[in-house]
N, C-alpha and C. Protein backbone atom coordinates (compact mmCIF):
# COMPACT_ATOMS: atom_id res chain seq x y z
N UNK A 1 -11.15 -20.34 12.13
CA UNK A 1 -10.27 -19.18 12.14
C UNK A 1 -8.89 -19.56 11.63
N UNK A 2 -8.12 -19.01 10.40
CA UNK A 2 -6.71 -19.18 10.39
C UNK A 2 -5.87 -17.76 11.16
N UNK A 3 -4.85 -18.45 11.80
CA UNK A 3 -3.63 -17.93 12.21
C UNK A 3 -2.60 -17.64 11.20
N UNK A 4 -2.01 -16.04 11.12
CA UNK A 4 -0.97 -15.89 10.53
C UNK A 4 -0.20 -15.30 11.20
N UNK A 5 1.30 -15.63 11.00
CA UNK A 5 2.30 -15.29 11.78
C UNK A 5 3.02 -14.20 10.65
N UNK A 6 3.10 -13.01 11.30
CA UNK A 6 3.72 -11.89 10.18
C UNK A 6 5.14 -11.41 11.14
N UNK A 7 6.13 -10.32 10.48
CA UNK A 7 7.22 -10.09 11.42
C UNK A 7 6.94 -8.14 10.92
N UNK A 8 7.21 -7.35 12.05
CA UNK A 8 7.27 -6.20 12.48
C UNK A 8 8.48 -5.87 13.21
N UNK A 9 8.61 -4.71 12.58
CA UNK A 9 10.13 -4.14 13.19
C UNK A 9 9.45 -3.97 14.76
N UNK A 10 10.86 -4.02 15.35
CA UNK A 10 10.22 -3.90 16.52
C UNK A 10 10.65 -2.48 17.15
N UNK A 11 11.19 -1.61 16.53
CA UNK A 11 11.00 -0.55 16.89
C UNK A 11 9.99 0.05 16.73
N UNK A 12 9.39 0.17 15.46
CA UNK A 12 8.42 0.14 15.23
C UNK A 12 6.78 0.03 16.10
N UNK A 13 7.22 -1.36 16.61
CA UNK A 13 5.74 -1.92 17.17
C UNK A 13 5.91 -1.34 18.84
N UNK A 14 7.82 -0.65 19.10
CA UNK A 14 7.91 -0.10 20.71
C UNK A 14 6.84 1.30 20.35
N UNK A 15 7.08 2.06 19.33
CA UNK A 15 6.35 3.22 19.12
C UNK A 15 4.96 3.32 19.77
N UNK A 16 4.30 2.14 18.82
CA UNK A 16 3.10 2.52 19.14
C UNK A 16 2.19 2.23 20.44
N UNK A 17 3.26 0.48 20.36
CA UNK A 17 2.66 0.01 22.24
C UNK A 17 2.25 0.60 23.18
N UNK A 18 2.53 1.56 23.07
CA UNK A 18 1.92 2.43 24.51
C UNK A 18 1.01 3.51 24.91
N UNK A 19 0.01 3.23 23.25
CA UNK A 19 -1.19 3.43 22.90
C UNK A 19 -2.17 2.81 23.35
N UNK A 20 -2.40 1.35 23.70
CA UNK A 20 -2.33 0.53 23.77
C UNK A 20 -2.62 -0.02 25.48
N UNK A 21 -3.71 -0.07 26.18
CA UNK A 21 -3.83 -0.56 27.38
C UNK A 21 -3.45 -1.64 27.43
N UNK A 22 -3.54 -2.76 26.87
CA UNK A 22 -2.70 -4.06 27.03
C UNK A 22 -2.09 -4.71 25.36
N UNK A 23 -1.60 -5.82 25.79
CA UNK A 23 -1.59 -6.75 24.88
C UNK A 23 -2.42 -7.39 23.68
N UNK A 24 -2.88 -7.83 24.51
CA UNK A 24 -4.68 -7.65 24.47
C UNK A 24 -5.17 -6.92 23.20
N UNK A 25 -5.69 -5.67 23.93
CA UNK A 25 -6.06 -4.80 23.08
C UNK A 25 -5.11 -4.57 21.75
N UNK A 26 -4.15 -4.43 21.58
CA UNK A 26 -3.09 -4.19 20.49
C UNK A 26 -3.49 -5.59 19.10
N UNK A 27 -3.63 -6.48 20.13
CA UNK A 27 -3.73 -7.84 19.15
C UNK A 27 -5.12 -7.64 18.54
N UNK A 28 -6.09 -6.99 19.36
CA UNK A 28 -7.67 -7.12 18.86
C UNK A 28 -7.47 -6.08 17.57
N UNK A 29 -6.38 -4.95 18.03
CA UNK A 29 -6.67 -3.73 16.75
C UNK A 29 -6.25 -4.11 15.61
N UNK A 30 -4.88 -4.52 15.71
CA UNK A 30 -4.00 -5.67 14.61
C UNK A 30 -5.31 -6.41 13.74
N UNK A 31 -5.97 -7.22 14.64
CA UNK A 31 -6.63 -8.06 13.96
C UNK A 31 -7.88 -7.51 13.22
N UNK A 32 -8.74 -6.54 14.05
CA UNK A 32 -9.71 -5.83 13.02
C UNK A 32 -8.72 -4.75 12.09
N UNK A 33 -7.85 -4.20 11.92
CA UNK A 33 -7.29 -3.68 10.75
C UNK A 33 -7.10 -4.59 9.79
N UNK A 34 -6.61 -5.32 9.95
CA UNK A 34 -6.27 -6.98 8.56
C UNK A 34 -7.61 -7.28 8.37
N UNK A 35 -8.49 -7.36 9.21
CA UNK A 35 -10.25 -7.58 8.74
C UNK A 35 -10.46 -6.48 7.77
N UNK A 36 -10.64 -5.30 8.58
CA UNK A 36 -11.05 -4.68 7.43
C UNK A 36 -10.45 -4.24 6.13
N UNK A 37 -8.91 -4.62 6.03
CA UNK A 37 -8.40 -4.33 5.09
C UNK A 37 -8.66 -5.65 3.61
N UNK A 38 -8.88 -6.58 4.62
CA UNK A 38 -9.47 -7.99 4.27
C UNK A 38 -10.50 -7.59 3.00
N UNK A 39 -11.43 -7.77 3.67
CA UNK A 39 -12.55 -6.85 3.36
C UNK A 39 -13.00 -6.12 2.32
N UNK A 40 -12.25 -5.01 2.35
CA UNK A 40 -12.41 -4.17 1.55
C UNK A 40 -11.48 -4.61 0.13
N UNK A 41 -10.55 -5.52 0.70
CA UNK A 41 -9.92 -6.09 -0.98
C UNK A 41 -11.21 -7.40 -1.17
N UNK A 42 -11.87 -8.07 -0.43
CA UNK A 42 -12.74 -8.94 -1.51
C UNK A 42 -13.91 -8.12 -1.79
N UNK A 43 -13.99 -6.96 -1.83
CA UNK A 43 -15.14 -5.65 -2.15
C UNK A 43 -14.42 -5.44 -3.47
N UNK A 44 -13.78 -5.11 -3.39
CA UNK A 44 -13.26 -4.41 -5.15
C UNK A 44 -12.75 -5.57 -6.07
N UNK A 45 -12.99 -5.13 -7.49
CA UNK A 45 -12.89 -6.13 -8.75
C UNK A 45 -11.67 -6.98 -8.58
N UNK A 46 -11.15 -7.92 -8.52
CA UNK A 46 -9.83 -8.40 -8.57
C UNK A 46 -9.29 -8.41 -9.87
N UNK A 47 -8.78 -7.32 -10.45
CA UNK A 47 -8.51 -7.36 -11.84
C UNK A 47 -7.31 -6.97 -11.11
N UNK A 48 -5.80 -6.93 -11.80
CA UNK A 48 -4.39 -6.81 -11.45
C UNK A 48 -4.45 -5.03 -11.69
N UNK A 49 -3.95 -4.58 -10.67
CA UNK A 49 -4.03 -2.96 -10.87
C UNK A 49 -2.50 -2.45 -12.18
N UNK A 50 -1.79 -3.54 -12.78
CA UNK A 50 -1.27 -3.47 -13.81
C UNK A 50 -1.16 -4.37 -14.70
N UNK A 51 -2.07 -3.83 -15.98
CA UNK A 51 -1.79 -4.72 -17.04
C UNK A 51 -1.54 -4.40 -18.22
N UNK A 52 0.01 -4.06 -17.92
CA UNK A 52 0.39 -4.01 -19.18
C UNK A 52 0.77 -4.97 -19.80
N UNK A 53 1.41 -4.56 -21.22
CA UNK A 53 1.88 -5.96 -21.85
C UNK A 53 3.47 -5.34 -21.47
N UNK A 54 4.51 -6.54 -21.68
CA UNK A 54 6.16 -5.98 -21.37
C UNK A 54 6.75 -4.96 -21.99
N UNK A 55 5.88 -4.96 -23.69
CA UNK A 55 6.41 -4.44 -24.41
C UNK A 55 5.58 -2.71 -24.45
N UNK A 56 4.89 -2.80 -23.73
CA UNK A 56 3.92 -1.31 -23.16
C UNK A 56 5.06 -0.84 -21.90
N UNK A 57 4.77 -1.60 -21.00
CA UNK A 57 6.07 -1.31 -19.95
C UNK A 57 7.00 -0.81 -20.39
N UNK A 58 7.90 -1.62 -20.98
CA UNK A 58 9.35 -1.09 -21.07
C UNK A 58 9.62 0.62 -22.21
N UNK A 59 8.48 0.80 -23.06
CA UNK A 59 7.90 1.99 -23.21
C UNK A 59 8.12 2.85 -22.21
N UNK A 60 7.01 2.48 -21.56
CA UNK A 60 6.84 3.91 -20.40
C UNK A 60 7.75 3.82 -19.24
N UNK A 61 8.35 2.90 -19.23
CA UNK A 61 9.61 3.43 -18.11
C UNK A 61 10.80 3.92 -19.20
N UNK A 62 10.76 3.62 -20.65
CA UNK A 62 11.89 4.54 -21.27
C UNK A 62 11.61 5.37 -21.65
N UNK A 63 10.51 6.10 -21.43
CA UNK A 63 9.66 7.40 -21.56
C UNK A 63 10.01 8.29 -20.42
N UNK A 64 10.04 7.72 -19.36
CA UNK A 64 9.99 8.15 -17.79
C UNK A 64 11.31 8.76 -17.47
N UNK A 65 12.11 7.48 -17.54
CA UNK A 65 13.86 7.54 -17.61
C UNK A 65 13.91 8.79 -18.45
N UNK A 66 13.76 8.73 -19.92
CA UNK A 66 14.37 9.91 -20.68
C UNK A 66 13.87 11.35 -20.05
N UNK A 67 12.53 11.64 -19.79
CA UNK A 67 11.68 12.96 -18.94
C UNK A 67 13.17 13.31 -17.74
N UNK A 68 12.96 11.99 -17.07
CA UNK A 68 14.21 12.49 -15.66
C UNK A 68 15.55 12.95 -16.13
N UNK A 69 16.02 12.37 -17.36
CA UNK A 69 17.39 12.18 -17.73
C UNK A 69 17.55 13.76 -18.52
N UNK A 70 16.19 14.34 -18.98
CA UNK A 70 16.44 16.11 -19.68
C UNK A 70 15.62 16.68 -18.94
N UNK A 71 15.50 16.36 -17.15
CA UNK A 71 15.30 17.06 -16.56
C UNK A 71 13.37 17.74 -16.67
N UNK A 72 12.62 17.00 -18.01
CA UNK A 72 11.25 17.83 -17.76
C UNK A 72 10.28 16.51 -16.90
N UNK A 73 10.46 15.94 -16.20
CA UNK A 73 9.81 15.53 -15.58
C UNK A 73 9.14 16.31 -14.18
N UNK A 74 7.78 15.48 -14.18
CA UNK A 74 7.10 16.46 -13.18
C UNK A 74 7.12 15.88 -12.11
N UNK A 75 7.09 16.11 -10.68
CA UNK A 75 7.12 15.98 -9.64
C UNK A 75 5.67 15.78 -9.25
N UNK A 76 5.63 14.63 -8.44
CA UNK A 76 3.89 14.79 -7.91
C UNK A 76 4.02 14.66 -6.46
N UNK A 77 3.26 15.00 -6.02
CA UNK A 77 3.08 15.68 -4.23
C UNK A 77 2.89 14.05 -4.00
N UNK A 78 3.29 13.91 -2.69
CA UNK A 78 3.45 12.07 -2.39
C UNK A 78 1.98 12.15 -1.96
N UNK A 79 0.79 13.25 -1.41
CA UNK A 79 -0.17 12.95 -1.06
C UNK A 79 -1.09 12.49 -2.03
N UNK A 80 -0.66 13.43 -3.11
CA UNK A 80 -1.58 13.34 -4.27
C UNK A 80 -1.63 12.14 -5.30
N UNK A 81 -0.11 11.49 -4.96
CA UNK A 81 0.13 10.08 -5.72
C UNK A 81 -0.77 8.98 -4.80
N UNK A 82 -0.50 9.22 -3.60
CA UNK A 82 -1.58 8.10 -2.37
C UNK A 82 -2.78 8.02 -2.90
N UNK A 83 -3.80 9.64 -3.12
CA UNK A 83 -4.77 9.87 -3.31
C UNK A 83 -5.08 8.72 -4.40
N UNK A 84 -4.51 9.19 -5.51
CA UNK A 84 -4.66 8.53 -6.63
C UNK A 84 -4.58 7.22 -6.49
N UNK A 85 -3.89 6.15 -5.66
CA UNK A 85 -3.81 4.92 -5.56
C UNK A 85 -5.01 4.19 -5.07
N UNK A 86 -5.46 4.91 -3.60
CA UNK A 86 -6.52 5.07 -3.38
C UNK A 86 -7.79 4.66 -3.93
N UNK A 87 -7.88 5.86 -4.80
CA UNK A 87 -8.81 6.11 -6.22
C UNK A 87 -8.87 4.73 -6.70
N UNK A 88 -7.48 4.71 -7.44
CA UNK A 88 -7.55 3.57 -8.45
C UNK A 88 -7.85 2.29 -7.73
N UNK A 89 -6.82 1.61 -7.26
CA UNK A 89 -6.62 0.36 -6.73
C UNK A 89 -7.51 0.35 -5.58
N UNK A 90 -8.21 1.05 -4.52
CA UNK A 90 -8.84 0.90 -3.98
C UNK A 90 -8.33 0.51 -2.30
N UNK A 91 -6.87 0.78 -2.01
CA UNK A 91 -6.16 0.30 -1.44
C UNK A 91 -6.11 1.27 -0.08
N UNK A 92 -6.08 1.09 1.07
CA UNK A 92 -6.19 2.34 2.31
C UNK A 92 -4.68 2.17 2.85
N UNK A 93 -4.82 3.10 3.10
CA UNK A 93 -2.91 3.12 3.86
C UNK A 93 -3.36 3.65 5.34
């Protein structure tokens, strides 16, 4: 078994504690969430979910910039951007 030591706000971790019948239990959920999140990343392709080249990049963020800068840029619903990440990358939030 490896041990990892991670850091959490701790307001944060007051929130949810008391969900939570013990210590205990909190550490077991912690630990099967990182399992299965584990998991499910050595399930999907490990290809880099961006590959552009620099010179593709710096394109489409001066594509992006100019859309925001005359105002026709589109707005996407933050659910529908998740969705899509989801989709793509394969990633659970």
């Amino acid at each position: 078994m490896c041990t990892f030591n991670i850091t959490i706000d701790d307001a944060l971790l007051e929130r949810v504690r008391p969900a939570f019948s013990s210590e205990d239990a909190l550490q077991l959920w912690v630990t099967e969430r990182v399992k299965a999140m584990l998991q499910s990343y050595g399930n999907s392709p490990l290809t880099p979910p961006c590959t552009y080249a620099e010179d593709e990049m710096y394109s489409i963020v001066k594509n992006r910039l100019q859309k925001l800068e005359s105002e026709t840029a589109e707005l996407i619903d933050g659910d529908d951007c998740l969705s899509e990440i989801r989709t793509r990358y394969g990633i659970e939030a």
